[in-house]
C-alpha atoms as a PDB file:
ATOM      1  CA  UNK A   1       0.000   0.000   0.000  1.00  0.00           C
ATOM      2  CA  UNK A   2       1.692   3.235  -1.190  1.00  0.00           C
ATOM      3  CA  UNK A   3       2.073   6.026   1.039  1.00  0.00           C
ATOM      4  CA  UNK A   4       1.254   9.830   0.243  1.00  0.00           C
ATOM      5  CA  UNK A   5       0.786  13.557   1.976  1.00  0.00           C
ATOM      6  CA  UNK A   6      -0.242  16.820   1.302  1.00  0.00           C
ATOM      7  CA  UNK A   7       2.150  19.256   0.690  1.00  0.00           C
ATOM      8  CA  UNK A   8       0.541  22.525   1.782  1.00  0.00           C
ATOM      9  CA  UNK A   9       1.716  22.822   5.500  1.00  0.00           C
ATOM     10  CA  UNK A  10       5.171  22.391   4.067  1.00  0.00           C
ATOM     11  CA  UNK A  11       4.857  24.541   1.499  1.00  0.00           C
ATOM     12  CA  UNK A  12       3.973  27.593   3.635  1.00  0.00           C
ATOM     13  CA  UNK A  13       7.359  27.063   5.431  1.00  0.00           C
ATOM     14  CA  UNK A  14       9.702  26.034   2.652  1.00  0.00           C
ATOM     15  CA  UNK A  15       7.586  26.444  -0.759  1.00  0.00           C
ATOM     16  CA  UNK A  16       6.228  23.296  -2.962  1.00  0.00           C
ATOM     17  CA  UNK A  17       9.665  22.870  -4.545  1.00  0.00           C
ATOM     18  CA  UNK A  18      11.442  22.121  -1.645  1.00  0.00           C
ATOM     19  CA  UNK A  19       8.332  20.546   0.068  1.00  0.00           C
ATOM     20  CA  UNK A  20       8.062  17.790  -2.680  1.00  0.00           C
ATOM     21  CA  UNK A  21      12.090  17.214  -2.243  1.00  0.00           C
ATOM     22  CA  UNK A  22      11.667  16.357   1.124  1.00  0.00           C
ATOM     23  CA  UNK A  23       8.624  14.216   0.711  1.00  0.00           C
ATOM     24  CA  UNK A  24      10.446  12.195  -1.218  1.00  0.00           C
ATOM     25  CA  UNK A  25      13.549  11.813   0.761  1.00  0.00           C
ATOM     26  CA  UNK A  26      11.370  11.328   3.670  1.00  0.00           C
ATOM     27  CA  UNK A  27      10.478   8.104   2.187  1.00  0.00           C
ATOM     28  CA  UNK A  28       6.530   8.676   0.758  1.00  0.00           C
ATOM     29  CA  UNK A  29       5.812   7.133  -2.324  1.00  0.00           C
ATOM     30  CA  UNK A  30       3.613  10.067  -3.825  1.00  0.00           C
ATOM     31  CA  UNK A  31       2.646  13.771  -3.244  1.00  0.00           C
ATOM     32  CA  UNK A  32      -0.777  15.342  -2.853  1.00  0.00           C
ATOM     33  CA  UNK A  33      -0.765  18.870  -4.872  1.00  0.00           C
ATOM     34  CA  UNK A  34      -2.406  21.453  -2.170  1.00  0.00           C
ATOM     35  CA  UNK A  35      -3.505  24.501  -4.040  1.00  0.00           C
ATOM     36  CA  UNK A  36      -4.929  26.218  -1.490  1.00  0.00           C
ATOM     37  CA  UNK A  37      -2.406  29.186  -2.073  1.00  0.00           C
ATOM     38  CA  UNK A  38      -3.856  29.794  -5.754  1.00  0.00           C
ATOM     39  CA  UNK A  39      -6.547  31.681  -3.965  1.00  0.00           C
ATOM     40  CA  UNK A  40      -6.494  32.925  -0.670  1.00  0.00           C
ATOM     41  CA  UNK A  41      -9.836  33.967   1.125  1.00  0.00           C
ATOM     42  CA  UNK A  42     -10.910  36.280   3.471  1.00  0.00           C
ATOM     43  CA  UNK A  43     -13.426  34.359   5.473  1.00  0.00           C
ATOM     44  CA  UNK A  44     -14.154  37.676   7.356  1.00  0.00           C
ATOM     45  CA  UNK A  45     -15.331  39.469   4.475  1.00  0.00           C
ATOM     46  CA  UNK A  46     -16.331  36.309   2.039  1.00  0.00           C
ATOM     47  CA  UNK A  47     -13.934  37.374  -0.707  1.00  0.00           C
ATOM     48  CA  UNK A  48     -10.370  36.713  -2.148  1.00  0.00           C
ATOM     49  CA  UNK A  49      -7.598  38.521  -1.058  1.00  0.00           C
ATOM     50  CA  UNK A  50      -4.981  39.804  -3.477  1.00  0.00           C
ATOM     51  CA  UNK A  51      -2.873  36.968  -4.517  1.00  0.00           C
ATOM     52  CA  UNK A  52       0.580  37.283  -6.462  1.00  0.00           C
ATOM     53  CA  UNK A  53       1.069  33.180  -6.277  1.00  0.00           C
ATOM     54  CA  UNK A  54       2.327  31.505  -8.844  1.00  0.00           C
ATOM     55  CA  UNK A  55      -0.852  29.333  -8.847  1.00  0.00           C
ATOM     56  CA  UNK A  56      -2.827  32.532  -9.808  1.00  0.00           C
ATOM     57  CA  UNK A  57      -0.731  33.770 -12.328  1.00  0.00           C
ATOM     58  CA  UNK A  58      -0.611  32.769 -16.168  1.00  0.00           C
ATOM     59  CA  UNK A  59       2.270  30.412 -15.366  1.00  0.00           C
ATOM     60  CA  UNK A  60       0.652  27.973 -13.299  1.00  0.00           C
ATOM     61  CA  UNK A  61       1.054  25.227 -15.494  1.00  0.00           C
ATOM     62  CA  UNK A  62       4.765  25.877 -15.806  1.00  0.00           C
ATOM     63  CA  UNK A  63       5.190  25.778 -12.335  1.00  0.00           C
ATOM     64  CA  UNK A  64       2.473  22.490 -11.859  1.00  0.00           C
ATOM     65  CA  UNK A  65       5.312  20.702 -14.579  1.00  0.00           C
ATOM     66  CA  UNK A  66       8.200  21.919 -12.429  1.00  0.00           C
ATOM     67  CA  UNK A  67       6.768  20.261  -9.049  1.00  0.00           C
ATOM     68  CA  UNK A  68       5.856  16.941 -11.189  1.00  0.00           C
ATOM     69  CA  UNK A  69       9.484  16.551 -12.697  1.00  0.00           C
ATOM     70  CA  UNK A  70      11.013  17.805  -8.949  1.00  0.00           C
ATOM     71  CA  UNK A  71       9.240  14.414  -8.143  1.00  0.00           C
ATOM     72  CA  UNK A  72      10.118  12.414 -10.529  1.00  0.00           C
ATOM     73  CA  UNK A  73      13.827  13.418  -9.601  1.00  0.00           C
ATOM     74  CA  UNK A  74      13.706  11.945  -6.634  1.00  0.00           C
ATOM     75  CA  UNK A  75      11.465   9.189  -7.433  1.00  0.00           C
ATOM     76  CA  UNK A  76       7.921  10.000  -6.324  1.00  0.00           C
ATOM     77  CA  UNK A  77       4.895  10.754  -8.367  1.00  0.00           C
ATOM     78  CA  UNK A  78       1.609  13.202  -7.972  1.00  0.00           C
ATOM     79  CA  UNK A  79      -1.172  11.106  -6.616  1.00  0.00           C
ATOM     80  CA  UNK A  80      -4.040  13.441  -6.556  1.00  0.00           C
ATOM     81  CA  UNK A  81      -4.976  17.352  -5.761  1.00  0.00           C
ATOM     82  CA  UNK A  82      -6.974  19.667  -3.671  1.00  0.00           C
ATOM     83  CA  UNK A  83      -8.875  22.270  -5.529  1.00  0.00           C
ATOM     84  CA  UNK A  84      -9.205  25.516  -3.224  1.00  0.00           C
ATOM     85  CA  UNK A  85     -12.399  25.715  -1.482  1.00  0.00           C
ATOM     86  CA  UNK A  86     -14.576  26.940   0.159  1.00  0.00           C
ATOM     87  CA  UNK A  87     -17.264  25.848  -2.792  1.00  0.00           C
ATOM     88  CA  UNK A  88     -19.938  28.230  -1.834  1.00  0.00           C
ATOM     89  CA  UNK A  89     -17.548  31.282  -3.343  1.00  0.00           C
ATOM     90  CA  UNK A  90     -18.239  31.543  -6.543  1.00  0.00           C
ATOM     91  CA  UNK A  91     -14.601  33.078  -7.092  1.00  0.00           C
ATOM     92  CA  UNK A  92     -13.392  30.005  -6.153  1.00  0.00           C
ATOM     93  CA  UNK A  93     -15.312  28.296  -8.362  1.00  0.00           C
ATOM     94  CA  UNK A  94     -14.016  29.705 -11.415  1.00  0.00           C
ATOM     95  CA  UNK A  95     -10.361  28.069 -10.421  1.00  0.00           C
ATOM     96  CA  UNK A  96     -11.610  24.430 -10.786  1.00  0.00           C
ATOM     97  CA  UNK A  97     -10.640  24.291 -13.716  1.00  0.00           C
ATOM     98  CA  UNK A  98      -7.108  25.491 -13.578  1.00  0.00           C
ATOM     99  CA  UNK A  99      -6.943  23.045 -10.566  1.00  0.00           C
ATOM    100  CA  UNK A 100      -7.609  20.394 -12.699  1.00  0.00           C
ATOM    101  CA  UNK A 101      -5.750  21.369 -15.437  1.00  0.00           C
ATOM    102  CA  UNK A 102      -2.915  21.460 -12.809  1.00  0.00           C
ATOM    103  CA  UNK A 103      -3.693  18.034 -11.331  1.00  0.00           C
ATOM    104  CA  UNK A 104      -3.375  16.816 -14.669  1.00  0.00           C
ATOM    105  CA  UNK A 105      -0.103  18.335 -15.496  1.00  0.00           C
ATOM    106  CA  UNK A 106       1.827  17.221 -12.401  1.00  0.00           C
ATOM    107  CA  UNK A 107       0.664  13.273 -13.202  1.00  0.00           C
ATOM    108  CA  UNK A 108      -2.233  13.513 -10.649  1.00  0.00           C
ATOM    109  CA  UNK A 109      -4.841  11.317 -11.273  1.00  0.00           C
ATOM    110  CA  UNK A 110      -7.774  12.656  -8.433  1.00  0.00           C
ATOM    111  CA  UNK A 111      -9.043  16.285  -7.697  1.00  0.00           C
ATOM    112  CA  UNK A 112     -10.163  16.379  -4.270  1.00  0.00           C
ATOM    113  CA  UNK A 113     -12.897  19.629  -4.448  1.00  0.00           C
ATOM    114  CA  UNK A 114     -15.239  20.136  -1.587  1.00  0.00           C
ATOM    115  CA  UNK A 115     -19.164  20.006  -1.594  1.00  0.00           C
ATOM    116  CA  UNK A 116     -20.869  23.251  -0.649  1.00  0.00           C
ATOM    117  CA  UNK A 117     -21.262  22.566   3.172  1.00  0.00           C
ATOM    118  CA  UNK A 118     -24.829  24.013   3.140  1.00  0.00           C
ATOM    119  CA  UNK A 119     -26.810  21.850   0.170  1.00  0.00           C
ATOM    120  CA  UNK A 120     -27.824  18.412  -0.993  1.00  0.00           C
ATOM    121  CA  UNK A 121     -26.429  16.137  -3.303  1.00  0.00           C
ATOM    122  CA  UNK A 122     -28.575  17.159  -6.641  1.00  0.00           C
ATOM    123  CA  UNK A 123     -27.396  20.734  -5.905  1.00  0.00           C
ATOM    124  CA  UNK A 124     -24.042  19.894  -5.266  1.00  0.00           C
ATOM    125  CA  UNK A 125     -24.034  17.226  -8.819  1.00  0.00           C
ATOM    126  CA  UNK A 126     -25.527  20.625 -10.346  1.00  0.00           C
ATOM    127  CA  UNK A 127     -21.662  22.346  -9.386  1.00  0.00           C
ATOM    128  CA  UNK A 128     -19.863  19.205 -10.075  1.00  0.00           C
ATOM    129  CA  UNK A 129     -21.602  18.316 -13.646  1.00  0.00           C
ATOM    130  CA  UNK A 130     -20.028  21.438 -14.597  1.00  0.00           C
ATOM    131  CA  UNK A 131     -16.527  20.431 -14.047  1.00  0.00           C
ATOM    132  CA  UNK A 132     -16.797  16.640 -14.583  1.00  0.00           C
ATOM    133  CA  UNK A 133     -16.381  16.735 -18.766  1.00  0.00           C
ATOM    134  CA  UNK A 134     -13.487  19.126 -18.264  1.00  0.00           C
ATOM    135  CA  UNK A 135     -12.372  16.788 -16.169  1.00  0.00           C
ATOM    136  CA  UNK A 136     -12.625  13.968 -18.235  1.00  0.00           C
ATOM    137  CA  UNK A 137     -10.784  15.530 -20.649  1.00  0.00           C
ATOM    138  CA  UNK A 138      -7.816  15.352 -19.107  1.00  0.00           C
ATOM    139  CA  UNK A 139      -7.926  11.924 -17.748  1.00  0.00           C
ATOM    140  CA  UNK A 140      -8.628  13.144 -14.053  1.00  0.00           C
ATOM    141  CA  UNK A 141     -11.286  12.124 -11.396  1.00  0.00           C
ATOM    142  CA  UNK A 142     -13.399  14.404  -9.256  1.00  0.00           C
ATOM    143  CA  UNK A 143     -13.364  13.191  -5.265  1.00  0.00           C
ATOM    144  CA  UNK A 144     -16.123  15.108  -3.114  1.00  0.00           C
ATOM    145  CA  UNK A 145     -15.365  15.302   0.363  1.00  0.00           C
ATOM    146  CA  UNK A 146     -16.944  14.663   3.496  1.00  0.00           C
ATOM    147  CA  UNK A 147     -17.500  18.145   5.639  1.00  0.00           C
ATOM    148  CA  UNK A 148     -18.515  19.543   8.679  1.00  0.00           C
ATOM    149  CA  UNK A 149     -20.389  22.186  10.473  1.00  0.00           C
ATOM    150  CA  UNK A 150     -20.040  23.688  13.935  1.00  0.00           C
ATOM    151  CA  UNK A 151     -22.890  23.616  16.680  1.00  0.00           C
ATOM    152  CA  UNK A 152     -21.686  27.079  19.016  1.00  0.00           C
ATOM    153  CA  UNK A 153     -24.482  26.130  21.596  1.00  0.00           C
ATOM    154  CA  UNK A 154     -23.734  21.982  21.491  1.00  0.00           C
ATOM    155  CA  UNK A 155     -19.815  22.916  21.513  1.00  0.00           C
ATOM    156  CA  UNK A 156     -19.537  20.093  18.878  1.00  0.00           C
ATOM    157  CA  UNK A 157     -19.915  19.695  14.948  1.00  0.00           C
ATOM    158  CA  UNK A 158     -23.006  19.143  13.209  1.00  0.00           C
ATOM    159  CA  UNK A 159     -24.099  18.257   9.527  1.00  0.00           C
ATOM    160  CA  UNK A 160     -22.668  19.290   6.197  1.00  0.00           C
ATOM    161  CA  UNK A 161     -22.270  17.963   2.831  1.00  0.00           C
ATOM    162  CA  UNK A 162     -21.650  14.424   2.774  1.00  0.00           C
ATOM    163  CA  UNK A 163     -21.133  13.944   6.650  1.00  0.00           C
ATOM    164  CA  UNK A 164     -22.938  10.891   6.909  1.00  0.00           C
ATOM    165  CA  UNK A 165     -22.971   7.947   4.763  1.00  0.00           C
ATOM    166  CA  UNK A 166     -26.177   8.329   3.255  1.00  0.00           C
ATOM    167  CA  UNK A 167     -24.979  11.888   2.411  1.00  0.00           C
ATOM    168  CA  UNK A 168     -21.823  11.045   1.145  1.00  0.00           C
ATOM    169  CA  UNK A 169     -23.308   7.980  -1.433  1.00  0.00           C
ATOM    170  CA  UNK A 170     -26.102  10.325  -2.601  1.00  0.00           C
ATOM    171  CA  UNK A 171     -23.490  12.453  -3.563  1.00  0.00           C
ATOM    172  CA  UNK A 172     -21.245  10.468  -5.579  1.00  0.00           C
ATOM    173  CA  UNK A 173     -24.212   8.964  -7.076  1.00  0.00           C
ATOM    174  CA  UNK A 174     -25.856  11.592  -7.979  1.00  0.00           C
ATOM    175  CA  UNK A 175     -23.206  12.001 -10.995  1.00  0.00           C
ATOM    176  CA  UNK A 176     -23.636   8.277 -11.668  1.00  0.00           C
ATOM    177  CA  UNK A 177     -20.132   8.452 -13.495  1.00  0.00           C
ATOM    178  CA  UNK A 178     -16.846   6.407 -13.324  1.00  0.00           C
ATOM    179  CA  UNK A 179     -14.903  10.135 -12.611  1.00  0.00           C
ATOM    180  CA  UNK A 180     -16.766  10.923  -9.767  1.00  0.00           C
ATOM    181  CA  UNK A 181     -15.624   9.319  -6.690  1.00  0.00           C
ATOM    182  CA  UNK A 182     -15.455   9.428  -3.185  1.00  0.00           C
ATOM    183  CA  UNK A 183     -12.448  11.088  -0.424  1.00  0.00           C
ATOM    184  CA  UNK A 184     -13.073  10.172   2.894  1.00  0.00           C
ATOM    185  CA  UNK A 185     -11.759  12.618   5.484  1.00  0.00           C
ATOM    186  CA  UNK A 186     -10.897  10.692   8.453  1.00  0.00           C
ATOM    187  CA  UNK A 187     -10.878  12.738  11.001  1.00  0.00           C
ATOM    188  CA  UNK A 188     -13.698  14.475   9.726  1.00  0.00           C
ATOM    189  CA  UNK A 189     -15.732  11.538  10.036  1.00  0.00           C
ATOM    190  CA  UNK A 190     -14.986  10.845  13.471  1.00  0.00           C
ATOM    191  CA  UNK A 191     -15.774  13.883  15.265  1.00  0.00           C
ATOM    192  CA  UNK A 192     -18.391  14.280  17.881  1.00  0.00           C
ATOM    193  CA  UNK A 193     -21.851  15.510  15.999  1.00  0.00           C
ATOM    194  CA  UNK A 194     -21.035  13.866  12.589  1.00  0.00           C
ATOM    195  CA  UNK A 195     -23.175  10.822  13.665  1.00  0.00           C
ATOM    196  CA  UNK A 196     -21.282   8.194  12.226  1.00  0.00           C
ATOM    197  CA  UNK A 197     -17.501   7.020  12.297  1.00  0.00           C
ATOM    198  CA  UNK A 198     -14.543   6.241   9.864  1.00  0.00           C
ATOM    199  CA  UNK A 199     -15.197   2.419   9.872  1.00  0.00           C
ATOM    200  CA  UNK A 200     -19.361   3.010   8.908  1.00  0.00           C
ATOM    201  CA  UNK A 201     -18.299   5.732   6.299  1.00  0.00           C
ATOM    202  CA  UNK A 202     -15.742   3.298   4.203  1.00  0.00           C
ATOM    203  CA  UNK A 203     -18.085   0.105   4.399  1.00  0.00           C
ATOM    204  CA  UNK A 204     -21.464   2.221   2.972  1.00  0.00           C
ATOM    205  CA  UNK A 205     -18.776   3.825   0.358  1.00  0.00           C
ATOM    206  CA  UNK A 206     -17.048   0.949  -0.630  1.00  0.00           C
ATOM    207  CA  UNK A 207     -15.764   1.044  -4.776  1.00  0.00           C
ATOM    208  CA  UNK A 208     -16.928   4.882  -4.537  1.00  0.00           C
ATOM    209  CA  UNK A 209     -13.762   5.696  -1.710  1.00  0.00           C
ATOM    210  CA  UNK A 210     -10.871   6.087  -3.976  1.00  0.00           C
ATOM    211  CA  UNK A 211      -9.345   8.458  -1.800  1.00  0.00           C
ATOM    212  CA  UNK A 212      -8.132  10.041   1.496  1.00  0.00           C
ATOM    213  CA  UNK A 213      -7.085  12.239   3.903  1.00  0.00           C
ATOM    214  CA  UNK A 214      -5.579  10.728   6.625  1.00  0.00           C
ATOM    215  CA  UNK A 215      -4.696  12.428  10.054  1.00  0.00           C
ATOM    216  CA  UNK A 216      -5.561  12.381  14.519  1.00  0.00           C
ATOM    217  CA  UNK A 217      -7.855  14.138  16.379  1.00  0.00           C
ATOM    218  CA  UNK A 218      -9.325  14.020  20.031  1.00  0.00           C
ATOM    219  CA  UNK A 219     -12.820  12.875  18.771  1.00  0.00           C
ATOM    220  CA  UNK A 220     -14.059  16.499  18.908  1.00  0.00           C
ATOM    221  CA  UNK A 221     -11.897  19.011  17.103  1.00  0.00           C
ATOM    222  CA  UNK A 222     -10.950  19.289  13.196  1.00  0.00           C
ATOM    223  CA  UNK A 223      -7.330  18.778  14.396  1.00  0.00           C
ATOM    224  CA  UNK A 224      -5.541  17.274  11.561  1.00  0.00           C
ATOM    225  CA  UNK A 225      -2.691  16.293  13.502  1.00  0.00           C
ATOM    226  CA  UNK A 226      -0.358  12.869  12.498  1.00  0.00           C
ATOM    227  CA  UNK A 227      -1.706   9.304  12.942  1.00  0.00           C
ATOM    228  CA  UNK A 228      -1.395   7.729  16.242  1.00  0.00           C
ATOM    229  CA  UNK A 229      -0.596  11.070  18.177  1.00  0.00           C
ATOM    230  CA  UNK A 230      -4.693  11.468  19.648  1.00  0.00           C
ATOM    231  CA  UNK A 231      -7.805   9.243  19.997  1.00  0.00           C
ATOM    232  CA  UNK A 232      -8.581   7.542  16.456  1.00  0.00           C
ATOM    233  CA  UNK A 233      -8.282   3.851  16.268  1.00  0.00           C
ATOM    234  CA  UNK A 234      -6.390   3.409  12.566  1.00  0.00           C
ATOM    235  CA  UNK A 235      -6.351  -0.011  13.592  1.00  0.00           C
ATOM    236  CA  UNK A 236     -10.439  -0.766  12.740  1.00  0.00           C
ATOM    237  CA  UNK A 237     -10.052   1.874   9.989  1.00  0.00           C
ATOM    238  CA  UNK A 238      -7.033   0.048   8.121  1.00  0.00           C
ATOM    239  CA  UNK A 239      -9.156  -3.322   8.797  1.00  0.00           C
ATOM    240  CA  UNK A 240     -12.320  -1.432   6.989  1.00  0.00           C
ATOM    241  CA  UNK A 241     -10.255  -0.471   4.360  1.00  0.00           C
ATOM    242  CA  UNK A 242      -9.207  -3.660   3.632  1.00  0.00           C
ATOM    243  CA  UNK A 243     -12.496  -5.420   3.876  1.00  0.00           C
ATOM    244  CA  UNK A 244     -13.320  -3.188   0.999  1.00  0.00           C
ATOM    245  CA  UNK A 245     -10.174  -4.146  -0.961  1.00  0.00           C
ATOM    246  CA  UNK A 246      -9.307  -0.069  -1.223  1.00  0.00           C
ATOM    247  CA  UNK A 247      -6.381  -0.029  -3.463  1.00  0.00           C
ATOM    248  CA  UNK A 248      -5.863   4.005  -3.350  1.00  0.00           C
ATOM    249  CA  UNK A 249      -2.945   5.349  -1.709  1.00  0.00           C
ATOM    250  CA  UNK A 250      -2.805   6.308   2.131  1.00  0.00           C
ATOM    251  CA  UNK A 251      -2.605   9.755   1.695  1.00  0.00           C
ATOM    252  CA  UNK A 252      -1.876  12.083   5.255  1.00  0.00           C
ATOM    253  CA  UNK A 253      -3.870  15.459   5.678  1.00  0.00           C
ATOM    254  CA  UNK A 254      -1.842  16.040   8.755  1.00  0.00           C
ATOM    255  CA  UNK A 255      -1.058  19.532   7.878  1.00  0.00           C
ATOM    256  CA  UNK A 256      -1.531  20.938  11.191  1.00  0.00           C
ATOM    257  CA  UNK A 257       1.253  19.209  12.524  1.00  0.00           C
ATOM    258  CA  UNK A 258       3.882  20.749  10.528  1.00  0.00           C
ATOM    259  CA  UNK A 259       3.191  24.220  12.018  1.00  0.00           C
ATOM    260  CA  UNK A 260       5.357  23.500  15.224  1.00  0.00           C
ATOM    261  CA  UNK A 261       8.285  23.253  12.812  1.00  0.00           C
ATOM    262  CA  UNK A 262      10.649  26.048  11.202  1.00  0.00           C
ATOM    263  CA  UNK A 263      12.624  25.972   7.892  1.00  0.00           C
ATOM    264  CA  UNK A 264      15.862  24.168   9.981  1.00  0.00           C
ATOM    265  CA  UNK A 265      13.711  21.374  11.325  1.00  0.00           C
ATOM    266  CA  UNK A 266      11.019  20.757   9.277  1.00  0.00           C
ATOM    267  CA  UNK A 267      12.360  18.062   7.319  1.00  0.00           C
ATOM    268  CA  UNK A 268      12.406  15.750  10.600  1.00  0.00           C
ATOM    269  CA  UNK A 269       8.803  16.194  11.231  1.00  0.00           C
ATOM    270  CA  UNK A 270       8.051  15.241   7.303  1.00  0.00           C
ATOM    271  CA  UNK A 271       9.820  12.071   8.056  1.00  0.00           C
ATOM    272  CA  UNK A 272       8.264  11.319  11.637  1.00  0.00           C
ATOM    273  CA  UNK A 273       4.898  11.729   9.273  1.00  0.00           C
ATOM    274  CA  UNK A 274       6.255   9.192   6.698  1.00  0.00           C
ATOM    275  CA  UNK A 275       7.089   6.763   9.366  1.00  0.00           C
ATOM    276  CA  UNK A 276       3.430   6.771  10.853  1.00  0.00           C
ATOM    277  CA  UNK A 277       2.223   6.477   7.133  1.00  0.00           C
ATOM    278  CA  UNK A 278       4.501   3.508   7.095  1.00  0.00           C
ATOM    279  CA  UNK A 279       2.806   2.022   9.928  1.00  0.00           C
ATOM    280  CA  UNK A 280      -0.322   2.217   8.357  1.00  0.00           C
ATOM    281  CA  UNK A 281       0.865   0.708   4.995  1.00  0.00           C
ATOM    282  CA  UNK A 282       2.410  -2.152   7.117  1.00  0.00           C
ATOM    283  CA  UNK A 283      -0.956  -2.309   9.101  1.00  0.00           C
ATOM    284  CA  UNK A 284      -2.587  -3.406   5.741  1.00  0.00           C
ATOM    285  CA  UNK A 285      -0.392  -5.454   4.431  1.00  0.00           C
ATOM    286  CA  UNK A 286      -0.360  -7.460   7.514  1.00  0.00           C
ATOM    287  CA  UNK A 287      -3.977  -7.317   8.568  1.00  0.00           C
END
């Protein structure tokens, strides 16, 4: 079972260039292409910031073939993307495509791009069926994702998008195509309020889960810390994953981890997360 991680978190500390270096030395097998950084919004205001990215400028695809052939280099490849989010921004919206386009041109075969938290699956198939031909096009898979909401008075999350497992099949379905496939968020799925758990979420998806995003949390909070650290048991999760046959990679979304580390050190927490992806790929093979 191949091992993967974001490479966002790095990337704010070192840039993509370097981040997909040390992924690779690290020992992960692949890369997941963040692209949160080729639009930055102000959730304050519900707008975009001004951005002078790379991502956002005309040479995005340059720079997309520049990370792909940094991993090649050292022996890695582009598993999949995230498209920036949120969804409900129309702004954002009108990058999908250039997300894709850049999924495609770093070897990526999945593009990870959020449901609107706040509407059902025909809506949300409505925002997808737009991008799903483009898609095709270029040989790449949409992956919706399974969100959350936050309860103020329960102190907990509540429903969103694809939070529970009738939710999250309705929404793949809903597309009823081949290119339209399922990313479970771990963590997500195992917070307090989502009604459900990792294990119930990857049995009701089964051939739809393609994908993930891998990562710890206390069973409350969104904390996206690195596997084994907190309270989720990967053990009944790998065994789900197996009962399904999943043959995706195990990609980590444990980008808030990174943040305790500066440019000097940051390479040794990149490898403590490849050795707990490791673990899990050993905890497949061998259950």
């Amino acid at each position: 079972m191949k091992i993967s991680t974001e490479i966002g978190s790095a990337a704010k500390i070192i840039g993509e260039e370097k981040a997909v270096e040390y992924v690779a030395k690290a020992g992960f097998d692949a890369w997941d292409f963040s692209m949160f950084a080729m639009c930055k919004y102000d959730w304050e205001n519900k707008t975009l910031f001004e951005n002078d990215h790379i991502l956002a400028s005309g040479d995005y695809l340059a720079f997309a073939k520049r990370l792909k052939q940094i991993g090649l280099d050292n022996g890695i490849v582009c598993n999949q993307s995230h498209a920036p989010f949120p969804t409900y921004c129309e702004e954002i919206q009108s990058y999908f495509k250039r997300a894709i386009e850049c999924t495609a041109e770093a070897g990526g075969k999945i593009c990870v791009i959020h449901p609107d938290n706040y509407i059902g699956p025909e809506e949300n198939a409505e925002i997808y069926r737009e991008f799903l031909p483009f898609a095709k096009s270029y040989g790449v898979k949409l992956a919706t994702e399974n969100m959350w909401n936050w309860d103020d008075e329960k102190g907990h999350s509540c429903f969103a998008a694809c939070a529970t497992p009738e939710s999250f099949c309705a929404h793949v379905d809903a597309l009823n195509d081949d290119f339209m496939v399922a990313c479970l968020d771990v963590g997500h799925a195992e917070m307090k309020g989502s009604d459900t758990s990792a294990v119930e979420m990857i049995k009701a998806l089964g051939s739809r889960l393609q994908a993930l995003h891998l990562h710890d949390n206390d069973k409350l909070h969104d904390s996206h810390q690195i596997p084994f650290s907190m309270d989720i048991n990967f053990e009944e999760i790998i065994k789900a994953l197996k009962e399904i046959n999943y043959t995706g990679y195990l990609t980590l979304e444990a980008d808030a981890y990174l943040s305790a580390y500066t440019k000097e050190n940051i390479y040794n927490g990149i490898v403590k997360m490849a050795e707990s992806a490791k673990k899990l790929s050993d905890m497949y093979k061998n259950c």
